[in-house]
Structure formats: C-alpha cells, structure tokens
Protein backbone atom coordinates (compact mmCIF):
# COMPACT_ATOMS: atom_id res chain seq x y z
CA UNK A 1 0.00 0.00 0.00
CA UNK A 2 2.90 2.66 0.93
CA UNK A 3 4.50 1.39 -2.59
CA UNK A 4 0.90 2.19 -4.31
CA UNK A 5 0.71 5.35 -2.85
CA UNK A 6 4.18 6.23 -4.06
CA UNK A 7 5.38 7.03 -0.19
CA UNK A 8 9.76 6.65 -0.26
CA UNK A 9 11.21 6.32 3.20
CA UNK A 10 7.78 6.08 4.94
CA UNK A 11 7.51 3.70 8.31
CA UNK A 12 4.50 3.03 10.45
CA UNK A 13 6.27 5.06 13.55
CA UNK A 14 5.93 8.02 11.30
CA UNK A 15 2.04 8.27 11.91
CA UNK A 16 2.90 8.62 15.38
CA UNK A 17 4.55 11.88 14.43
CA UNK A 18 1.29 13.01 12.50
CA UNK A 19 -1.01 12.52 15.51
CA UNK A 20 0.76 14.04 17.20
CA UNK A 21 0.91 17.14 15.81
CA UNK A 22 -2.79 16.65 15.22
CA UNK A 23 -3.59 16.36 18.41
CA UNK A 24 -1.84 19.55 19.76
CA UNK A 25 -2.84 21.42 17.29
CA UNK A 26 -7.09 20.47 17.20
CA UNK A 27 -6.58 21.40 21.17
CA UNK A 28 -4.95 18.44 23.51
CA UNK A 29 -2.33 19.55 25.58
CA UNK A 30 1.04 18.36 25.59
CA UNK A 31 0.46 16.57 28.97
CA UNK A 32 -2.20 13.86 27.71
CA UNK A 33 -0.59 13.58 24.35
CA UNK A 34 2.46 12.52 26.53
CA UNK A 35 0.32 9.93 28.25
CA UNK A 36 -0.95 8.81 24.94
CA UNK A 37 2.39 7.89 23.49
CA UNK A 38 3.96 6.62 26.75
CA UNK A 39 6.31 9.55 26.82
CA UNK A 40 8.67 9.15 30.14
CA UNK A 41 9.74 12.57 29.09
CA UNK A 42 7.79 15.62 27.61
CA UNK A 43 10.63 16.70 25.73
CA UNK A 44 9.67 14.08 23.46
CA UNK A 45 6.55 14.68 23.02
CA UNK A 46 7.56 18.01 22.04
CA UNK A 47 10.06 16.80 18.85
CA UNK A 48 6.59 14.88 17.78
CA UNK A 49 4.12 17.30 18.19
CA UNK A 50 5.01 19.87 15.23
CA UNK A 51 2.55 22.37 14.86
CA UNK A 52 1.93 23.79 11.55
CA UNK A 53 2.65 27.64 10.18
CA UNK A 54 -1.02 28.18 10.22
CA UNK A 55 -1.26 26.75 13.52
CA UNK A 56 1.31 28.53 14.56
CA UNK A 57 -0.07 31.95 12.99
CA UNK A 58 -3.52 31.38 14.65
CA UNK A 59 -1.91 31.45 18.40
CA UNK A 60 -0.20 35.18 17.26
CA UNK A 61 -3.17 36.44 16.09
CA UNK A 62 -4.81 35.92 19.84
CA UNK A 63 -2.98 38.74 20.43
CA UNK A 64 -4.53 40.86 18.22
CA UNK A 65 -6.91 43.76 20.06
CA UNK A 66 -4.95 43.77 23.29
CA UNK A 67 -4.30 47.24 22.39
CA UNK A 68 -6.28 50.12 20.27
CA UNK A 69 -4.75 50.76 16.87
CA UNK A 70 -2.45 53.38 16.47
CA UNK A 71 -4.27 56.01 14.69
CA UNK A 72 -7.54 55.48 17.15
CA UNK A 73 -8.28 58.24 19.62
CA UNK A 74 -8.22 57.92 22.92
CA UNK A 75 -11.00 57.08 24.42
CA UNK A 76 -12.21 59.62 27.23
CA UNK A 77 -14.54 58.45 30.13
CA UNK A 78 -17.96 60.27 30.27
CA UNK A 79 -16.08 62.17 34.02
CA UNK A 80 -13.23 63.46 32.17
CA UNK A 81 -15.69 64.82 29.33
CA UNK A 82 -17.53 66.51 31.57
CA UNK A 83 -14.86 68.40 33.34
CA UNK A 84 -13.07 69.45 30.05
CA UNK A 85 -16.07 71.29 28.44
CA UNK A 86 -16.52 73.54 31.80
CA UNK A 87 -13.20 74.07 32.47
CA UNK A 88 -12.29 77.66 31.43
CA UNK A 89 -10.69 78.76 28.35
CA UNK A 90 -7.03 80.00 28.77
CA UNK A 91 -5.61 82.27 26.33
C-alpha cells in the first residue's frame, strides 16, 4: 500500500509523528498527548508534536486587540468629558 501510494522512506512510527501534531494542534495539551504515546519525558513529546505555520499563525493572532490601533483616539470616560467642556478657556 505505501509502494501504491508512491510514499519513499515512509515507516509506520511516522504516523505517530502526525497525531501528534494533530492532536496539539485540534486542542490536547502536551500533557495527555504525553500519556498517549507513553512519553517518560515531555521533551519528546515536544520533537513529535510539530505544529503547523497556520497553527502557529492562529496562536499570534490571539494577540490581536490587546491594544487600540495606532491612529484610534483615545478614548475619554464620560467624568473626564464633563470636566473638560466647563473648564475655562485660557488664552
């Protein structure tokens, strides 16, 4: 079947590799997919579990909105409105 599917260098331990990373990346942590392969260490788990670019893009993005963009104004509480539009004039 590997032969028919034109797969060079392929070996059944590689799948282990693939879920893996599948498994990380649809949400398990590291901890249970170190129990699922009978890990002793989870720096192994780690050099099976690669995580995709896209994968890898998505966590960066949940940063995204932690802070206004730059060319928003800041935003003023309803207090500090108040106190600006009767504060007197200097000129």
């Amino acid at each position: 079947m590997v032969t028919k599917a034109g797969l060079q260098d392929f070996r059944f331990h590689d799948l282990r590799h693939t879920a893996a990373s599948h498994m990380i990346m649809r949400g398990a942590s590291l901890k249970d997919v170190q129990e699922l392969l009978g890990h002793a260490d989870i720096k192994m788990t780690m050099r099976y579990a690669h995580l995709s670019p896209a994968h890898l893009r998505a966590t960066v993005d949940r940063l995204d909105g932690i802070t206004p963009a730059p060319s928003a104004a800041p935003v003023q509480h309803t207090a500090q409105r108040k106190v600006l539009k009767s504060a007197p004039s200097v000129a």
